[in-house]
N, C-alpha and C. Protein backbone atom coordinates (compact mmCIF):
# COMPACT_ATOMS: atom_id res chain seq x y z
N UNK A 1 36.20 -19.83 13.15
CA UNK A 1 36.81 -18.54 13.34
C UNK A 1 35.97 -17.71 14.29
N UNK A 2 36.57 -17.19 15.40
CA UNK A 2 35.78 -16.47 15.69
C UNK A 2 36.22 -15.07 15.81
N UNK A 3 35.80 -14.10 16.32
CA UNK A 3 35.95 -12.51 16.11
C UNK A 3 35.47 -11.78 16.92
N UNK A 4 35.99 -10.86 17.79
CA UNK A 4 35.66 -10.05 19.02
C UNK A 4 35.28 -8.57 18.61
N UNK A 5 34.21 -7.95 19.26
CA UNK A 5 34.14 -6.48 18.46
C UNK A 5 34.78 -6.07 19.90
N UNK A 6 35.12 -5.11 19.37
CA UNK A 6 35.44 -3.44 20.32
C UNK A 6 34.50 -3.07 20.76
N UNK A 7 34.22 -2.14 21.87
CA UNK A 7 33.62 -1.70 22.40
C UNK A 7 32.52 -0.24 21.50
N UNK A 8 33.62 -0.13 20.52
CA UNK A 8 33.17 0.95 19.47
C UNK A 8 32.47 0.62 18.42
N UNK A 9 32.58 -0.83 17.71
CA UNK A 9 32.54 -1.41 16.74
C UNK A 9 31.12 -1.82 17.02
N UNK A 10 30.64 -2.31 18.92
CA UNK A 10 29.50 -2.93 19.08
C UNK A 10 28.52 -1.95 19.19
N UNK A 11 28.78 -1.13 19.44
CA UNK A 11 27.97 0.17 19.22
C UNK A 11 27.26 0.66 18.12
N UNK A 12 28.27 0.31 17.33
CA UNK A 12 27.90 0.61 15.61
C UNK A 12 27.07 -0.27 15.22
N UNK A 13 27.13 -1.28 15.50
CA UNK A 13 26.38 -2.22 15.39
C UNK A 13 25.18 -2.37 15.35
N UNK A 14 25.06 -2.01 16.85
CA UNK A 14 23.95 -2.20 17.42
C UNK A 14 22.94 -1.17 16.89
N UNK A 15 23.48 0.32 16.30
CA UNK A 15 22.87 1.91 15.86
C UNK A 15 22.49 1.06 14.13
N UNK A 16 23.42 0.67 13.50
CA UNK A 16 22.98 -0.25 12.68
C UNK A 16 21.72 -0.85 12.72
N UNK A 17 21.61 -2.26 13.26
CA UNK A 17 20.33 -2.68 13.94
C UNK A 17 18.87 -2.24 14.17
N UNK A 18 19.04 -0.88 14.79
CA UNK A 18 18.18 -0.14 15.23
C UNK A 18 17.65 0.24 13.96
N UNK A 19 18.03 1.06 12.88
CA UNK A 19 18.00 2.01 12.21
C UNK A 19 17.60 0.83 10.91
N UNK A 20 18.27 -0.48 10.57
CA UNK A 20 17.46 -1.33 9.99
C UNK A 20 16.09 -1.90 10.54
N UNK A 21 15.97 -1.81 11.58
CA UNK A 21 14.44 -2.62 12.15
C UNK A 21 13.42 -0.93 12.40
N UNK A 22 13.81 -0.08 12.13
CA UNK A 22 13.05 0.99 11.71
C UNK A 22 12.30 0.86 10.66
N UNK A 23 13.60 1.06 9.33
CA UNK A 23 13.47 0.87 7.76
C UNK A 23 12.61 0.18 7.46
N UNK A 24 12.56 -1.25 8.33
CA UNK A 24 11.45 -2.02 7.82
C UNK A 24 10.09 -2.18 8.34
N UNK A 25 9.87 -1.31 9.18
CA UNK A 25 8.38 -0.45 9.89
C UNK A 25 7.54 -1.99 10.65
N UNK A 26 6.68 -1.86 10.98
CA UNK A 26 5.48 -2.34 11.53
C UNK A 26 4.86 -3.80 10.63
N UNK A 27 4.74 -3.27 9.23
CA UNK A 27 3.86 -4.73 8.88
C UNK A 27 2.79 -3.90 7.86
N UNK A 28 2.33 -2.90 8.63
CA UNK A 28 0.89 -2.43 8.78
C UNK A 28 0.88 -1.46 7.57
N UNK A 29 0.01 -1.18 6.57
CA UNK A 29 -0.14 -0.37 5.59
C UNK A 29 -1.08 0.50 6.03
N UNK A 30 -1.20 2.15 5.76
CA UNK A 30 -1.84 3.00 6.18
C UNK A 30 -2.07 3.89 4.97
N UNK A 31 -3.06 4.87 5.14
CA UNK A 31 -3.34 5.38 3.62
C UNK A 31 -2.80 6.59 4.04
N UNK A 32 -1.95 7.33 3.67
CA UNK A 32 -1.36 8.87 4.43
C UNK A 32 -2.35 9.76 3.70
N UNK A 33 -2.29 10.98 4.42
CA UNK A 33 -3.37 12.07 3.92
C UNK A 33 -2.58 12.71 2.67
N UNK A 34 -1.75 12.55 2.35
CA UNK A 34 -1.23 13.22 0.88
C UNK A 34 -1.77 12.58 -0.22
N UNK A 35 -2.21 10.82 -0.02
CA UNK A 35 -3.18 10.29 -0.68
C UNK A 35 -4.04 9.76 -0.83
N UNK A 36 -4.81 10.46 0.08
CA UNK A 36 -6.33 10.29 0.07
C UNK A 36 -7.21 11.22 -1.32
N UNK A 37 -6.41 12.14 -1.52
CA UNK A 37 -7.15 12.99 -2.70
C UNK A 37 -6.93 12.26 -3.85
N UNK A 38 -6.15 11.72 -4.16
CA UNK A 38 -5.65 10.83 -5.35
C UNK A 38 -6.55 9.38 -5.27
N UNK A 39 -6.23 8.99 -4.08
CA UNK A 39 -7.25 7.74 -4.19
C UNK A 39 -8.38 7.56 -4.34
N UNK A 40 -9.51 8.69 -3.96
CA UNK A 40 -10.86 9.30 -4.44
C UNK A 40 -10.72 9.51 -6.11
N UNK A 41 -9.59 10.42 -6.26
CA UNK A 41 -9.62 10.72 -7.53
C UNK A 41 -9.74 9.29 -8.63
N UNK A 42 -8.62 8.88 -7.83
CA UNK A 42 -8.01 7.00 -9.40
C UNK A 42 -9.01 5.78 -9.02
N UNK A 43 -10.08 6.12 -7.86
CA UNK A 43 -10.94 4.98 -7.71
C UNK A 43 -11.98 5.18 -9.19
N UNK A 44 -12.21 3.82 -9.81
CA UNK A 44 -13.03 3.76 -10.24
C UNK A 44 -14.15 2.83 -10.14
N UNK A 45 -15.20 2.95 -11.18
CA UNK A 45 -16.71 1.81 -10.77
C UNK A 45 -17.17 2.41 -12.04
N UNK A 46 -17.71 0.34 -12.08
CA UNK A 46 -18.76 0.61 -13.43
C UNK A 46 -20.13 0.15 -12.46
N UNK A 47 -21.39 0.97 -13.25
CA UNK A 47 -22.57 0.81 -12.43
C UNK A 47 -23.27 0.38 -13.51
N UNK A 48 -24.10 -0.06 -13.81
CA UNK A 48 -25.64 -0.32 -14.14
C UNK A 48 -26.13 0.85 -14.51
N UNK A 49 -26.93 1.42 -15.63
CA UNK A 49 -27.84 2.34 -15.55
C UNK A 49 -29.07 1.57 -15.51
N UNK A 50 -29.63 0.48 -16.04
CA UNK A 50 -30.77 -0.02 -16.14
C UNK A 50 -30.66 -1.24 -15.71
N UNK A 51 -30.95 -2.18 -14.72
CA UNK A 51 -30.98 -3.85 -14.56
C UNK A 51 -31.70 -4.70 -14.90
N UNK A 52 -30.86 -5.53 -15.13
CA UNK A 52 -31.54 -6.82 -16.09
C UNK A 52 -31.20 -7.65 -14.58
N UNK A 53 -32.16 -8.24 -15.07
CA UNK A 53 -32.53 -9.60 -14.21
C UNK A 53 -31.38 -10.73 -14.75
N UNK A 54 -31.23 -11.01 -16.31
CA UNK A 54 -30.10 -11.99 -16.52
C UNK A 54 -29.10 -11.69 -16.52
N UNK A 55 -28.12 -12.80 -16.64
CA UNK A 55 -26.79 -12.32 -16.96
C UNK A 55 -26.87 -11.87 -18.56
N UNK A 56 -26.17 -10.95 -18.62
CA UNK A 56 -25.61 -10.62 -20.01
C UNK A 56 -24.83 -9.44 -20.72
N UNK A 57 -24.76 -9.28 -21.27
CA UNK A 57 -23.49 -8.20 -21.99
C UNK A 57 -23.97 -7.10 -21.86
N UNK A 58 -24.07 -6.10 -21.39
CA UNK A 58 -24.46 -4.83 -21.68
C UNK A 58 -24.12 -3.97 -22.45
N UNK A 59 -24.82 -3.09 -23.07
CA UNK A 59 -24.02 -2.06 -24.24
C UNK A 59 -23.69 -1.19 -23.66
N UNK A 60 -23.33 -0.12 -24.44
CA UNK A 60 -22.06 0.88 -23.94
C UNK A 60 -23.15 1.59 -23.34
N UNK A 61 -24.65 2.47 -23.99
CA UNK A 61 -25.04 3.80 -23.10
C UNK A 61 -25.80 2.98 -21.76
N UNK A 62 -25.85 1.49 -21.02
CA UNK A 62 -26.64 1.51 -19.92
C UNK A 62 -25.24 1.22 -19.30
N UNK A 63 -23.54 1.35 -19.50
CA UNK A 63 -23.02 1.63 -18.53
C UNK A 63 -22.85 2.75 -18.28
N UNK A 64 -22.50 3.06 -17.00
CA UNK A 64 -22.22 4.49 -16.25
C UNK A 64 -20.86 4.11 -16.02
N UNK A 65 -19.32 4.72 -16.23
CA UNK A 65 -18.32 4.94 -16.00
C UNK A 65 -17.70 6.16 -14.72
N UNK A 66 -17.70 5.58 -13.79
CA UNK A 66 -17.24 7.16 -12.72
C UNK A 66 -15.93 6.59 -12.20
């Protein structure tokens, strides 16, 4: 089967097209400045207060939580 557009129809089309290969951007992830304050804020880290040379379990007051 085949099927001919209009001159109007290919237009639409084509504004279609466009406006989907927008939607789906670049690839590329970027951090926008609306969340940079949040991402400082929700980063977290556990540190060491005291180091041990071995591996092993640490108790609760030589972690530091920030």
């Amino acid at each position: 089967m085949l099927f001919a557009l209009i001159p109007s129809e290919l237009e639409l089309m084509i504004k279609s097209i466009r406006i989907a290969e927008l939607a789906k951007g670049n690839g590329k992830k970027i951090i926008l400045n609306e969340e940079l304050e949040l991402r400082r804020f929700a980063t977290r880290s556990i540190q060491a207060i005291k180091i041990s040379r071995k591996v092993r379990l640490y108790k609760k007051e030589l972690i530091l939580m920030s």
